[in-house]
C-alpha atoms as a PDB file:
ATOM      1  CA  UNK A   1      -5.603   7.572  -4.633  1.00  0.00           C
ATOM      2  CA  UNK A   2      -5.101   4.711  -7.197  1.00  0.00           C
ATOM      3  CA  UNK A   3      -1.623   4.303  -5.585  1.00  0.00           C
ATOM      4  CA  UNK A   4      -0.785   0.240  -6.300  1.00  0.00           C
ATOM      5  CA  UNK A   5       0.786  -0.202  -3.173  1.00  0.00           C
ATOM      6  CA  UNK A   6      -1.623   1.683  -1.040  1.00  0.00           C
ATOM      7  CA  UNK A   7      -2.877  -0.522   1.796  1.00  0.00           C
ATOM      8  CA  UNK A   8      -0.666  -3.336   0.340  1.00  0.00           C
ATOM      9  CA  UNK A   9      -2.408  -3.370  -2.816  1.00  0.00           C
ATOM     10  CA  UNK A  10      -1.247  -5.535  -5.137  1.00  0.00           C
ATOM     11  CA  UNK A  11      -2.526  -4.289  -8.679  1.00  0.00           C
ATOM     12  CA  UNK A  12      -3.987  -1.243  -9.566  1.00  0.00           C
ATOM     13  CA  UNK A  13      -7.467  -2.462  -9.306  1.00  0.00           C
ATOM     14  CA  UNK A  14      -6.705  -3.593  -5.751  1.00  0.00           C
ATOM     15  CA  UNK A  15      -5.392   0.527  -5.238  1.00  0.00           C
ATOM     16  CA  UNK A  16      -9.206   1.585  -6.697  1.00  0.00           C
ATOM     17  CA  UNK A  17     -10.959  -0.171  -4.072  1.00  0.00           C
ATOM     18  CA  UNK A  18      -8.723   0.949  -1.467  1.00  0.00           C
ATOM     19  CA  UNK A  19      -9.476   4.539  -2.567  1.00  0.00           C
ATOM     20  CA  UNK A  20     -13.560   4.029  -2.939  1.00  0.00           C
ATOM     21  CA  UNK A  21     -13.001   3.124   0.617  1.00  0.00           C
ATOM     22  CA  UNK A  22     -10.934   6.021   1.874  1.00  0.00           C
ATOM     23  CA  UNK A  23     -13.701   8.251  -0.445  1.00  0.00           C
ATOM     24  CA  UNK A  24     -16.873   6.648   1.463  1.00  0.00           C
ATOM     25  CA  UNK A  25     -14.913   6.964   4.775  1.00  0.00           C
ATOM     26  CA  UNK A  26     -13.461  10.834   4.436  1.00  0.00           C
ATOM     27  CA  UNK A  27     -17.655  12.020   3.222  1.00  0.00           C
ATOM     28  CA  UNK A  28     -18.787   9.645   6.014  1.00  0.00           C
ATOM     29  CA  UNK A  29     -16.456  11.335   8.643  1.00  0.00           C
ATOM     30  CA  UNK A  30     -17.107  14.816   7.692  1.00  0.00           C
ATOM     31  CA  UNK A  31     -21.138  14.744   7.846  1.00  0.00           C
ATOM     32  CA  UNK A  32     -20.566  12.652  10.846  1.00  0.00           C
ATOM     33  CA  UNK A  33     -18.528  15.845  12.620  1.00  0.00           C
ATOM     34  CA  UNK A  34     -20.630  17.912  11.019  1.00  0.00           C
ATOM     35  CA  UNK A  35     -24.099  16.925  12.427  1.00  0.00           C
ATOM     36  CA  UNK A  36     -22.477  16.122  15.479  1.00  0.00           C
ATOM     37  CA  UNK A  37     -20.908  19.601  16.218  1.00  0.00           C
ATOM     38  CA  UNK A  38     -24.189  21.083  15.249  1.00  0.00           C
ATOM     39  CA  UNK A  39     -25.879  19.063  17.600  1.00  0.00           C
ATOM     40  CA  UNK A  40     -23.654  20.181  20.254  1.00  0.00           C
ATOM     41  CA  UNK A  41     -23.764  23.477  19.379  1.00  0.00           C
ATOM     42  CA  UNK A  42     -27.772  23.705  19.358  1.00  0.00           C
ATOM     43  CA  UNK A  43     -27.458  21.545  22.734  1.00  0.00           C
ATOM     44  CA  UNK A  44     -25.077  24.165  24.413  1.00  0.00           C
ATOM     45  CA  UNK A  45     -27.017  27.334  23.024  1.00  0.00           C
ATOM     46  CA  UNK A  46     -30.425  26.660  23.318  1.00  0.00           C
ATOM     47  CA  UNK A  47     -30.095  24.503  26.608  1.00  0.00           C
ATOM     48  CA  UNK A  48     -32.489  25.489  29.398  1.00  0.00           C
ATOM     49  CA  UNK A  49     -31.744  28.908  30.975  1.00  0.00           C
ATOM     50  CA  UNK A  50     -31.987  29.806  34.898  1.00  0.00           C
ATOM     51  CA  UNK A  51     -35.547  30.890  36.084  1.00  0.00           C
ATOM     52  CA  UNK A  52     -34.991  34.573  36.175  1.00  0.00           C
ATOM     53  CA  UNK A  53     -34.125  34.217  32.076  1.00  0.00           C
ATOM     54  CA  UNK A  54     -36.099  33.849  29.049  1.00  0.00           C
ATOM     55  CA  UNK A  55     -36.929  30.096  28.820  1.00  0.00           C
ATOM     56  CA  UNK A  56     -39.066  30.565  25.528  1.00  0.00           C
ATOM     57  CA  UNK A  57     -38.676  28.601  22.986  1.00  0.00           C
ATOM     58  CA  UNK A  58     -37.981  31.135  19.498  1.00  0.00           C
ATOM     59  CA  UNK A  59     -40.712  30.523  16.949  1.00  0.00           C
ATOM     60  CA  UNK A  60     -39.575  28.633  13.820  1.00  0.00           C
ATOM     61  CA  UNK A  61     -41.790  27.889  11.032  1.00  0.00           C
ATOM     62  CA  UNK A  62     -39.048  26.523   8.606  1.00  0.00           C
ATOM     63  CA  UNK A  63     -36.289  27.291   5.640  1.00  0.00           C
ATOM     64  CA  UNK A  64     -37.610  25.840   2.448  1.00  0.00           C
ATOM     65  CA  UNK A  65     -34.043  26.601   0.745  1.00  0.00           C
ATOM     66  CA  UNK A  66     -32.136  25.000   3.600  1.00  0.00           C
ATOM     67  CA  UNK A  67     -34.730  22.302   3.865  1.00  0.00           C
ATOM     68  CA  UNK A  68     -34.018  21.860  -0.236  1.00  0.00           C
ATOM     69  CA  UNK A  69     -29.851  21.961   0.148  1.00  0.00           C
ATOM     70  CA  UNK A  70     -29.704  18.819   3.475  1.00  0.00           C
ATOM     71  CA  UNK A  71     -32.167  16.908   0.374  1.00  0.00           C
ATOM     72  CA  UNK A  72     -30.237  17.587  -2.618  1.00  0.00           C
ATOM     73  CA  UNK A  73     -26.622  17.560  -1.232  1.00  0.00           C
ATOM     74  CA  UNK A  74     -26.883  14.246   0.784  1.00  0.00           C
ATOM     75  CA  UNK A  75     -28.884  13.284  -2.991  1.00  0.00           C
ATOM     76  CA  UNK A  76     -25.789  14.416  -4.638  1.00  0.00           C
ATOM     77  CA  UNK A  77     -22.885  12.364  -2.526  1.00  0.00           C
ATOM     78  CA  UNK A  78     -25.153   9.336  -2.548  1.00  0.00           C
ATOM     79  CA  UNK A  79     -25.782   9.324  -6.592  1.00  0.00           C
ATOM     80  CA  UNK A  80     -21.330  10.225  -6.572  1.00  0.00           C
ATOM     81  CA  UNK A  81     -20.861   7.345  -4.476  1.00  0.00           C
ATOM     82  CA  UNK A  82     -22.675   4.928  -6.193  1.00  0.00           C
ATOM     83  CA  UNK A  83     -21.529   5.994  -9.682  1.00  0.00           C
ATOM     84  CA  UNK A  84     -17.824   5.846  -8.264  1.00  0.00           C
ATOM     85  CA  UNK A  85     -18.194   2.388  -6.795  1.00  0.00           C
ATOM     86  CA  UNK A  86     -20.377   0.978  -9.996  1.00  0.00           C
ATOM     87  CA  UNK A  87     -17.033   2.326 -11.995  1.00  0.00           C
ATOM     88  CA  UNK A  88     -14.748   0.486  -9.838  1.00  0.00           C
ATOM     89  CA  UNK A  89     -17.369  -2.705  -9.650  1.00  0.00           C
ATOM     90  CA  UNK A  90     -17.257  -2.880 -13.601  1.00  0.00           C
ATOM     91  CA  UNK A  91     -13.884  -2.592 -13.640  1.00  0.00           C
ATOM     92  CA  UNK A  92     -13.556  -5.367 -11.937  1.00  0.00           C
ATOM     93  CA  UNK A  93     -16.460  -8.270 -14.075  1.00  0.00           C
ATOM     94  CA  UNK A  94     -15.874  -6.820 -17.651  1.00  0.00           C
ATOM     95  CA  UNK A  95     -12.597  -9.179 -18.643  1.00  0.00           C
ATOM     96  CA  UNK A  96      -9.698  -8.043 -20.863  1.00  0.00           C
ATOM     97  CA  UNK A  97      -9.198  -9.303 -24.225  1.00  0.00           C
ATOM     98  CA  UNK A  98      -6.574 -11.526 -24.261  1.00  0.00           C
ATOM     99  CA  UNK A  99      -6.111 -12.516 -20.585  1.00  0.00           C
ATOM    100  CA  UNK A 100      -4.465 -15.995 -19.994  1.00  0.00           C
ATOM    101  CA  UNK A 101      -6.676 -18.672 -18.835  1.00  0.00           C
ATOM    102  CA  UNK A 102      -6.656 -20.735 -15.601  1.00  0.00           C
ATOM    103  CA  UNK A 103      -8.999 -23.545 -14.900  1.00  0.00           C
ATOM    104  CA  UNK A 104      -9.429 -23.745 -10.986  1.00  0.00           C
ATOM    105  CA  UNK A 105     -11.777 -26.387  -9.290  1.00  0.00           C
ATOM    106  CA  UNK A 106     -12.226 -26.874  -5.723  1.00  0.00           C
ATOM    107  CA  UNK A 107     -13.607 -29.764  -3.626  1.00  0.00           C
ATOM    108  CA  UNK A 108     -12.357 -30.419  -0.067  1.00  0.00           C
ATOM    109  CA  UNK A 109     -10.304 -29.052   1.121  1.00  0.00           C
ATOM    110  CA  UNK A 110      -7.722 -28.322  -1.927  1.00  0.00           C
ATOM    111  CA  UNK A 111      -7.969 -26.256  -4.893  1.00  0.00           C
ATOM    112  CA  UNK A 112      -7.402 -28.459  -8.405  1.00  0.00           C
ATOM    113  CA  UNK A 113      -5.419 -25.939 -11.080  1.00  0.00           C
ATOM    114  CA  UNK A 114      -5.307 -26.423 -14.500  1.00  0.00           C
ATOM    115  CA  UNK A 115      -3.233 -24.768 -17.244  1.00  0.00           C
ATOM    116  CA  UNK A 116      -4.184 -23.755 -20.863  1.00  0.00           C
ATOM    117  CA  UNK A 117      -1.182 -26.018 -22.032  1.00  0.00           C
ATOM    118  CA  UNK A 118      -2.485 -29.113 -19.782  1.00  0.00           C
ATOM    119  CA  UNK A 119      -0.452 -29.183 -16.702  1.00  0.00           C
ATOM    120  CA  UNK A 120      -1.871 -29.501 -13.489  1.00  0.00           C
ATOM    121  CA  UNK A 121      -1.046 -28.305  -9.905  1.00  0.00           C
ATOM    122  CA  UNK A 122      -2.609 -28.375  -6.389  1.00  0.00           C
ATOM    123  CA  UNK A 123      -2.626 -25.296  -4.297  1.00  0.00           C
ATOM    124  CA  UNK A 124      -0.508 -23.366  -6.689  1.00  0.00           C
ATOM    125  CA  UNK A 125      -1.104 -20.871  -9.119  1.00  0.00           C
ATOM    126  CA  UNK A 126       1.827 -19.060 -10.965  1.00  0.00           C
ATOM    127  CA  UNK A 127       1.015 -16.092 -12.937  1.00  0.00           C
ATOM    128  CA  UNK A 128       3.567 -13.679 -15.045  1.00  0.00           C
ATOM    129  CA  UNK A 129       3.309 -10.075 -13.299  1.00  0.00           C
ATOM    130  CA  UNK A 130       1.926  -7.388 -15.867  1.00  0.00           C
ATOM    131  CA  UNK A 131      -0.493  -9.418 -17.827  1.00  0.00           C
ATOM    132  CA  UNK A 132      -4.205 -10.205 -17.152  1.00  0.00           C
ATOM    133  CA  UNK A 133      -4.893 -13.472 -15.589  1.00  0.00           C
ATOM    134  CA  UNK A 134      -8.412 -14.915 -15.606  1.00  0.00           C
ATOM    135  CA  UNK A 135     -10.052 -17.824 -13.318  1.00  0.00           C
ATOM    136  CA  UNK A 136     -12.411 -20.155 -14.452  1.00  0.00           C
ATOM    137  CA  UNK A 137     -13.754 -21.423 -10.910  1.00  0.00           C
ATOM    138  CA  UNK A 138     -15.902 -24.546 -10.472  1.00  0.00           C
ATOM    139  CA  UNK A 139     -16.412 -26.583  -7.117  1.00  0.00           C
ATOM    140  CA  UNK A 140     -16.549 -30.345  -7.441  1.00  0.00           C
ATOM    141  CA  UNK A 141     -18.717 -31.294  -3.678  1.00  0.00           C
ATOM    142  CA  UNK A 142     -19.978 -28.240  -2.120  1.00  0.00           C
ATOM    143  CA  UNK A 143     -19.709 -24.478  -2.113  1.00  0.00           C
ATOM    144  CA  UNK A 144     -16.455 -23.134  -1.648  1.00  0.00           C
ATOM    145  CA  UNK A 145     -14.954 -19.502  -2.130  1.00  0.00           C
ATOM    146  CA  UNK A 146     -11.888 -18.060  -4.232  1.00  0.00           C
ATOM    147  CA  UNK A 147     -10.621 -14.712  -2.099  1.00  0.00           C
ATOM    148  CA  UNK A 148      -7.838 -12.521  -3.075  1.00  0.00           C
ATOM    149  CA  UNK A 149      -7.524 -10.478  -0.314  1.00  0.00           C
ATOM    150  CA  UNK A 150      -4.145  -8.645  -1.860  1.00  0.00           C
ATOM    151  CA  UNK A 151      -6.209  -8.041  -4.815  1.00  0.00           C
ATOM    152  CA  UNK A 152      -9.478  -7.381  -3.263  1.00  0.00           C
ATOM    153  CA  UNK A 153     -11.517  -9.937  -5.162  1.00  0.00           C
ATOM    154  CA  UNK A 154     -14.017 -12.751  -4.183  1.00  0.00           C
ATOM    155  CA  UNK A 155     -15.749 -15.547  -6.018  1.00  0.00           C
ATOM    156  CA  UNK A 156     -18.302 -18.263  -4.969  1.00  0.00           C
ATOM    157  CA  UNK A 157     -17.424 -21.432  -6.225  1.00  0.00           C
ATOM    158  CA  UNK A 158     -20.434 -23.324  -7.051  1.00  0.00           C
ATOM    159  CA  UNK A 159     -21.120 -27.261  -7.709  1.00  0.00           C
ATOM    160  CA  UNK A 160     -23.151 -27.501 -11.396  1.00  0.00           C
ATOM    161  CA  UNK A 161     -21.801 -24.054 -12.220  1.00  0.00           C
ATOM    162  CA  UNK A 162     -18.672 -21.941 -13.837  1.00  0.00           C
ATOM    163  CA  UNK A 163     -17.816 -18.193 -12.461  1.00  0.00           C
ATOM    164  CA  UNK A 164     -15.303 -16.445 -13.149  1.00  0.00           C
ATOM    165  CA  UNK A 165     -13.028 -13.801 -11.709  1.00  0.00           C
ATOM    166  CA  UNK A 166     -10.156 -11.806 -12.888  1.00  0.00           C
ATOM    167  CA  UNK A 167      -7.120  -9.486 -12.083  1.00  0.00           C
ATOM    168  CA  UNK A 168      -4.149  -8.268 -13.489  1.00  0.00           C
ATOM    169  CA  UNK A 169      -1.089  -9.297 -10.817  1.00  0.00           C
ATOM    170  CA  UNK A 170       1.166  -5.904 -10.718  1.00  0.00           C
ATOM    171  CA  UNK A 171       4.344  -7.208  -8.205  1.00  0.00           C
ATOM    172  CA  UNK A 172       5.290  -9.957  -8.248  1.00  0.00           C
ATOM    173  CA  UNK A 173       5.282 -12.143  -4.992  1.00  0.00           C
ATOM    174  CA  UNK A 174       3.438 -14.858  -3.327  1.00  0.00           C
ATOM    175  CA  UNK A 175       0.260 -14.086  -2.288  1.00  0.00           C
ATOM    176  CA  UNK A 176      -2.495 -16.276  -0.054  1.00  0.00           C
ATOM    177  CA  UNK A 177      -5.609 -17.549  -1.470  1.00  0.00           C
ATOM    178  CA  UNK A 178      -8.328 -18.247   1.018  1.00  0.00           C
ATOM    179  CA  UNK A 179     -11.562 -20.223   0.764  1.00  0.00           C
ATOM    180  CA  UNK A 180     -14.231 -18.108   2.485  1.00  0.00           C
ATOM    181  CA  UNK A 181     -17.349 -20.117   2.444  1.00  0.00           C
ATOM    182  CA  UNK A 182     -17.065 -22.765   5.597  1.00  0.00           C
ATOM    183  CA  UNK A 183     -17.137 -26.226   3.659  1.00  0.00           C
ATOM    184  CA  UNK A 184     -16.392 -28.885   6.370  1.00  0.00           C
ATOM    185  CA  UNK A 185     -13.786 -29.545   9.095  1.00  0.00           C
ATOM    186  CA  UNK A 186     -11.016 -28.940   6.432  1.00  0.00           C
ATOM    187  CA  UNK A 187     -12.173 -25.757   6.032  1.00  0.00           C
ATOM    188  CA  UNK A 188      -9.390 -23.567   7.426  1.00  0.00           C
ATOM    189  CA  UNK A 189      -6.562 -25.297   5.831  1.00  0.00           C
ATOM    190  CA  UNK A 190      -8.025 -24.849   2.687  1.00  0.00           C
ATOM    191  CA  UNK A 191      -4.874 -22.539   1.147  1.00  0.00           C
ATOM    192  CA  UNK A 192      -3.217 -21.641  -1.648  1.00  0.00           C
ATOM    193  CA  UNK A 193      -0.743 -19.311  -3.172  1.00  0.00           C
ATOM    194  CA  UNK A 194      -0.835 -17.369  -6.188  1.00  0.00           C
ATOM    195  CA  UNK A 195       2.794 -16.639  -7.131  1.00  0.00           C
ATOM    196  CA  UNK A 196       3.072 -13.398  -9.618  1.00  0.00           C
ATOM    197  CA  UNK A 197       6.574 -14.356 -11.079  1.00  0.00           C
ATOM    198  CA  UNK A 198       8.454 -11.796 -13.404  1.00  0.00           C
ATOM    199  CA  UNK A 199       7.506 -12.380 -17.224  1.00  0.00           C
ATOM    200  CA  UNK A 200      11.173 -13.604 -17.663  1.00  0.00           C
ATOM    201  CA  UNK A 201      10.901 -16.158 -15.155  1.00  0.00           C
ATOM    202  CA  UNK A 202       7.732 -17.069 -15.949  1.00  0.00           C
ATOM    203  CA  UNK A 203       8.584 -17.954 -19.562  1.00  0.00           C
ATOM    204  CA  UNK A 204      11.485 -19.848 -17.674  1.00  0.00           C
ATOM    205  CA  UNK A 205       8.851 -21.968 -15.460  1.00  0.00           C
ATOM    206  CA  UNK A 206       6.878 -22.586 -18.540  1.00  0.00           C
ATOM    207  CA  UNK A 207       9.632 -23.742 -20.662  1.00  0.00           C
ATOM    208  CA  UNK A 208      10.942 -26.429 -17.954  1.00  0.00           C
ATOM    209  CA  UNK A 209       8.108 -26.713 -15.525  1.00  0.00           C
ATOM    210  CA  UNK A 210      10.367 -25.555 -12.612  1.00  0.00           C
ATOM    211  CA  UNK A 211       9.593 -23.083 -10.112  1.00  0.00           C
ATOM    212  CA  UNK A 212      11.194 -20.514  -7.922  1.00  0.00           C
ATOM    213  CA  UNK A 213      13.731 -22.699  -5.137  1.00  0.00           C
ATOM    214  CA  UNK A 214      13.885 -26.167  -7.130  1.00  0.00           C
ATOM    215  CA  UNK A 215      17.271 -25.127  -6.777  1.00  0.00           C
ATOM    216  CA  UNK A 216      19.274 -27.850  -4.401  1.00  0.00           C
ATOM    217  CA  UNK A 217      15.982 -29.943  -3.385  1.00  0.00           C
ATOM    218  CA  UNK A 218      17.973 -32.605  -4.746  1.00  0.00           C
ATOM    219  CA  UNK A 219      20.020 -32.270  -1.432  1.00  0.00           C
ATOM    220  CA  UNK A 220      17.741 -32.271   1.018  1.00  0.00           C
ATOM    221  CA  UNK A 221      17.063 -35.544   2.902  1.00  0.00           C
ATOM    222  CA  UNK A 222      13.596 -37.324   1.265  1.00  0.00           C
ATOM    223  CA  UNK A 223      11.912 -37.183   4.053  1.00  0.00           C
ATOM    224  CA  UNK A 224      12.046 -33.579   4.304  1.00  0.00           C
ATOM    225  CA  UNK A 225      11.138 -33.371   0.687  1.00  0.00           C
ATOM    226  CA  UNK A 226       7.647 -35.690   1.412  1.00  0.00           C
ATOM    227  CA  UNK A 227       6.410 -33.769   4.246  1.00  0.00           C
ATOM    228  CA  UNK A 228       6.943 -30.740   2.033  1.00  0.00           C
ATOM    229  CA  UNK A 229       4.811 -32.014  -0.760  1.00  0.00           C
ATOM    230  CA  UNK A 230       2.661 -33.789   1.695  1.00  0.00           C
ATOM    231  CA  UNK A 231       1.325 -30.186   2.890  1.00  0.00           C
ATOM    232  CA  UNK A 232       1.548 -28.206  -0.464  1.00  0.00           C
ATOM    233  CA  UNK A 233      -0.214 -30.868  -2.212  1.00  0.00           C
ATOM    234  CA  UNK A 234      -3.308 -30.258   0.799  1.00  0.00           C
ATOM    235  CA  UNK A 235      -2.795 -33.916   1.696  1.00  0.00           C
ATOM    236  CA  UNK A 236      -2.731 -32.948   5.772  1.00  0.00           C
ATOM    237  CA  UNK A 237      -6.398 -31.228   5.259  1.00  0.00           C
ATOM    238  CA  UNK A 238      -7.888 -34.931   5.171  1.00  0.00           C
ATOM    239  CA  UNK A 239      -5.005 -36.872   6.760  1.00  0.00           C
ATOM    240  CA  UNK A 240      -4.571 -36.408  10.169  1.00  0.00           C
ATOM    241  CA  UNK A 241      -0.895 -37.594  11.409  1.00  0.00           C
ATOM    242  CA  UNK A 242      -1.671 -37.985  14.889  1.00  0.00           C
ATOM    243  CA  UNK A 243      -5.267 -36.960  17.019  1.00  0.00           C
ATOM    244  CA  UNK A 244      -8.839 -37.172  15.224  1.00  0.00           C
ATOM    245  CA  UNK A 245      -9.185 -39.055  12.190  1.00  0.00           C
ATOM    246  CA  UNK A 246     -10.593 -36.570   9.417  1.00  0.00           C
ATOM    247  CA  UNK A 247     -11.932 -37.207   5.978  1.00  0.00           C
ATOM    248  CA  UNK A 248      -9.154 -39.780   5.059  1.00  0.00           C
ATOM    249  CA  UNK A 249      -7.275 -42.195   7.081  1.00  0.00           C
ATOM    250  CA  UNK A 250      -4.992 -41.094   9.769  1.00  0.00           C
ATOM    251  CA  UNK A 251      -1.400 -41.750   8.156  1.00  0.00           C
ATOM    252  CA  UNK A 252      -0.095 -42.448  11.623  1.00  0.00           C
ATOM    253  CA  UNK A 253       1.107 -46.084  11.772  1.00  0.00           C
ATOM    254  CA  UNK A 254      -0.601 -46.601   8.846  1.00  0.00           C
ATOM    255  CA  UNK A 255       2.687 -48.111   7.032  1.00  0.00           C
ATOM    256  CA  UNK A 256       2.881 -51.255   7.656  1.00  0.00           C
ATOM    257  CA  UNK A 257      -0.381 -52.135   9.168  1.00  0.00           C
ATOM    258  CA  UNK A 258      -3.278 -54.139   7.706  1.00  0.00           C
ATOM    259  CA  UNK A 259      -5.563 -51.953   5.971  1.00  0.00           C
ATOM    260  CA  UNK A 260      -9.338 -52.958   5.913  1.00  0.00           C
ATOM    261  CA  UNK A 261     -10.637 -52.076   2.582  1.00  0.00           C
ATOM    262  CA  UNK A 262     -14.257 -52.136   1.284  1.00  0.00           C
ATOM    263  CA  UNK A 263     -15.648 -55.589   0.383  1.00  0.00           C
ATOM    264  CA  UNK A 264     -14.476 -57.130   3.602  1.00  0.00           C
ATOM    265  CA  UNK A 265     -10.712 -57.258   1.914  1.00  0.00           C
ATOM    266  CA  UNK A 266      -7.847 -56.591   3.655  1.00  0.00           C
ATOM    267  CA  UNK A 267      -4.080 -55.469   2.470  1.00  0.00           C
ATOM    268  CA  UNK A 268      -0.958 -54.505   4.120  1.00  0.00           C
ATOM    269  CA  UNK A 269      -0.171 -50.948   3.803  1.00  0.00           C
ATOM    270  CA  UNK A 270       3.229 -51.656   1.924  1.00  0.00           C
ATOM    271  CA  UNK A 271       5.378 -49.004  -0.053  1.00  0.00           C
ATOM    272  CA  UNK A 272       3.234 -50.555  -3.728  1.00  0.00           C
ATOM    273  CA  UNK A 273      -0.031 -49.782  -1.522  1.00  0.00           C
ATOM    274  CA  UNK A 274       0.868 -46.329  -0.568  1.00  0.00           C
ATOM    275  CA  UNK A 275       2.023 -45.443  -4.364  1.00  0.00           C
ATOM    276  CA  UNK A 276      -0.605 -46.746  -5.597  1.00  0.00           C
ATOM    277  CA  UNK A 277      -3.128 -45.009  -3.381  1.00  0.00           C
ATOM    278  CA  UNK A 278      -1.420 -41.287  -4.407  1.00  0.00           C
ATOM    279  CA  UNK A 279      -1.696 -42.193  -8.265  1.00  0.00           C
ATOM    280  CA  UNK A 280      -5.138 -44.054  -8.042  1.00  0.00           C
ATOM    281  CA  UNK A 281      -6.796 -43.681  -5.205  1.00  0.00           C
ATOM    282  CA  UNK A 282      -9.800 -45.963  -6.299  1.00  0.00           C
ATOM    283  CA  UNK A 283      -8.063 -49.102  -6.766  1.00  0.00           C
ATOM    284  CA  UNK A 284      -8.276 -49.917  -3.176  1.00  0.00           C
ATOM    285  CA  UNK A 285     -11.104 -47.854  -1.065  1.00  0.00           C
ATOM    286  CA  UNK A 286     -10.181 -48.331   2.717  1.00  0.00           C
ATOM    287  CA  UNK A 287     -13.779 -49.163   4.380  1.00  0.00           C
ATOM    288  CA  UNK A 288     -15.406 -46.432   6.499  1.00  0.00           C
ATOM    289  CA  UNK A 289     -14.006 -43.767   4.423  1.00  0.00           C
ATOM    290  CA  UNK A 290     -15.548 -42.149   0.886  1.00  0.00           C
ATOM    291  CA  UNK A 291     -14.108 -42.286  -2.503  1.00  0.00           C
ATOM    292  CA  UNK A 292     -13.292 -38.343  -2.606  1.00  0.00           C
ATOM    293  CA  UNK A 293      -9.352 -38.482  -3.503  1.00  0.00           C
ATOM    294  CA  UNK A 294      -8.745 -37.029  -6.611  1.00  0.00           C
ATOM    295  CA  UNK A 295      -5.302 -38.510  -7.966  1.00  0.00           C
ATOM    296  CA  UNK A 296      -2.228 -37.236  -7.681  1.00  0.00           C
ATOM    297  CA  UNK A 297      -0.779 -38.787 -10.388  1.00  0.00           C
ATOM    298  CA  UNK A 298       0.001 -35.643 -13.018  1.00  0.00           C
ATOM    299  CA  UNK A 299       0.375 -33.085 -10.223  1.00  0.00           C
ATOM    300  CA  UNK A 300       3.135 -34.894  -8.234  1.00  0.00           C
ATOM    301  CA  UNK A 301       6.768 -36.014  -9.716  1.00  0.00           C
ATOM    302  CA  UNK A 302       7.576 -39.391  -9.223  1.00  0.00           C
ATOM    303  CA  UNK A 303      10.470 -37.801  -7.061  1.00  0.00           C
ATOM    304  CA  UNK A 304       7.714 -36.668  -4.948  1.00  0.00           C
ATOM    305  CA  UNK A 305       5.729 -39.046  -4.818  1.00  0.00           C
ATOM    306  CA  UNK A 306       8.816 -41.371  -3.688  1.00  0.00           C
ATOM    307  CA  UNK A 307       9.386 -38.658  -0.834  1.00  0.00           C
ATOM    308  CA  UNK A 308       5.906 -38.768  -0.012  1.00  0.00           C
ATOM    309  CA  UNK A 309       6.101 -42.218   0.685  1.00  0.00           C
ATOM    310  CA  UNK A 310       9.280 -42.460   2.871  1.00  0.00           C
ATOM    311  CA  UNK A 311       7.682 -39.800   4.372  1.00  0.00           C
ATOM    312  CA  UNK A 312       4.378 -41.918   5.251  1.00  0.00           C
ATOM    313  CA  UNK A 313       7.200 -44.328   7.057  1.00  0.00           C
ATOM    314  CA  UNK A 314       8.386 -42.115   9.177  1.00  0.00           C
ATOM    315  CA  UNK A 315       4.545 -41.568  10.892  1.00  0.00           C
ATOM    316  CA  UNK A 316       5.089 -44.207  13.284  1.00  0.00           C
END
């Protein structure tokens, strides 16, 4: 029943849900035939007989025993039940000794990640398969939620407070993170991925920060390589490129133009203006839109960043 890959399970405490379920569901399908085909059974037998039969109604006055067993069975599976699921429940808040940190803050519509050793990522979470891996959650504007579905595990993220949540990643493989509280218009492209990498590659990634295909993205044309980091970075959840404006300005024809900026300032949306407003969004706050860009400046390579901007050029 604790089989890891039952149900596409992805760790053993993923498998022990999947199996409280299958328990609750095989006791709640066998009373359920149970009373059913002794319903039908009373129905057929004591349905109403022709006129020239006896129509009289035998004379019951009760079972005390069998009254006592449909109380103290139906006791009995309830009490199981809810020892079996506050097992699998405490299984799942009491933390391992020893698990490896990571610091994970949400705001709209992008989840911040930070490392024990100080680097920073958006959207991305790597993890070494095998080894206990716990979340310290925050939320930095509204409520927001941290769902595992491959792991079976949920966390509110709460403004003002710290939660935490925990699992121990069994495969490795990439695996989607979802935000499950609705928090604004960005709300369904709020994504992520948790990667599980193999403990060997994993030391790799730590060693020299690189991650699984970094291999020949020196090759591929810089455009390509901006709209890539454009979307992993959650830039396109307040950007629009075309259609509504969202949260942020709309990057179409934005390079280029004249840029009204709070103050009653304006500046031309130049390749210094569009680095500058990935690595400090503050300096220059275009008017009619809120201060809420965190920077981008330790979680994006200057390579990317320079992608990101011939990237912007292309939005014409």
């Amino acid at each position: 029943m604790d089989n890891v890959l039952a149900f596409g399970a992805a760790s053993s405490q993923a498998g022990r849900v999947d199996a409280l379920f299958v328990v609750i569901a095989v006791i709640g399908g066998f009373f359920f035939f149970l009373t059913q085909g002794i319903l039908i059974y009373f129905a057929v037998k004591y349905r109403r007989r022709l006129p020239d039969r006896d129509n009289v109604t035998p004379s019951i006055t009760g079972n005390p025993l069998l009254e006592f067993l449909w109380i103290l069975i139906p006791s009995l599976v309830v009490v199981a039940i809810f020892y079996y699921g506050w097992r699998v429940y405490a299984d799942q808040r009491i933390y391992v000794a020893g698990a490896t940190e990571v610091h994970v803050n949400a705001r709209q519509w992008m989840y911040e990640i930070k490392y024990p050793d100080g680097r920073t990522a958006i959207n991305d979470i790597r993890v070494p398969a095998g080894k206990p891996v716990k979340f310290i959650l925050s939320a930095a504007d509204v409520l927001h939620g941290f769902y595992l579905p491959d792991f079976r595990v949920k966390m509110d993220m709460i403004p003002g407070r710290v939660t935490t949540l925990w699992v121990q990643p069994d495969r490795p493989g990439s695996y989607q993170i979802y935000c499950t509280v609705y928090c604004g218009t960005g709300h369904s492209n709020m994504l992520a991925q948790l990667i599980v990498m193999p403990p060997a590659e994993y030391a790799e990634w730590v060693a020299h920060g690189e991650g699984e295909g970094e291999e020949g993205k020196e090759h591929e044309p810089l455009t390509v390589r901006g709209e890539r980091a454009a979307k992993n970075a959650g830039c396109l959840n307040c950007h629009a490129i075309g259609g509504a404006v969202k949260v942020g300005p709309n990057w179409k024809g934005l390079f280029g133009s004249n840029v009204p900026l709070e103050g009653g300032q304006t500046v031309n949306a130049d390749e210094e203006y569009l680095r500058e407003s990935i690595v400090d969004p503050g300096a220059k706050v275009v008017k009619g839109f809120p201060n809420v860009m965190p920077t981008y400046k330790t979680t994006l390579s200057k390579e990317d960043i320079d992608a990101l901007v011939a990237y912007l050029k292309t939005l014409k």
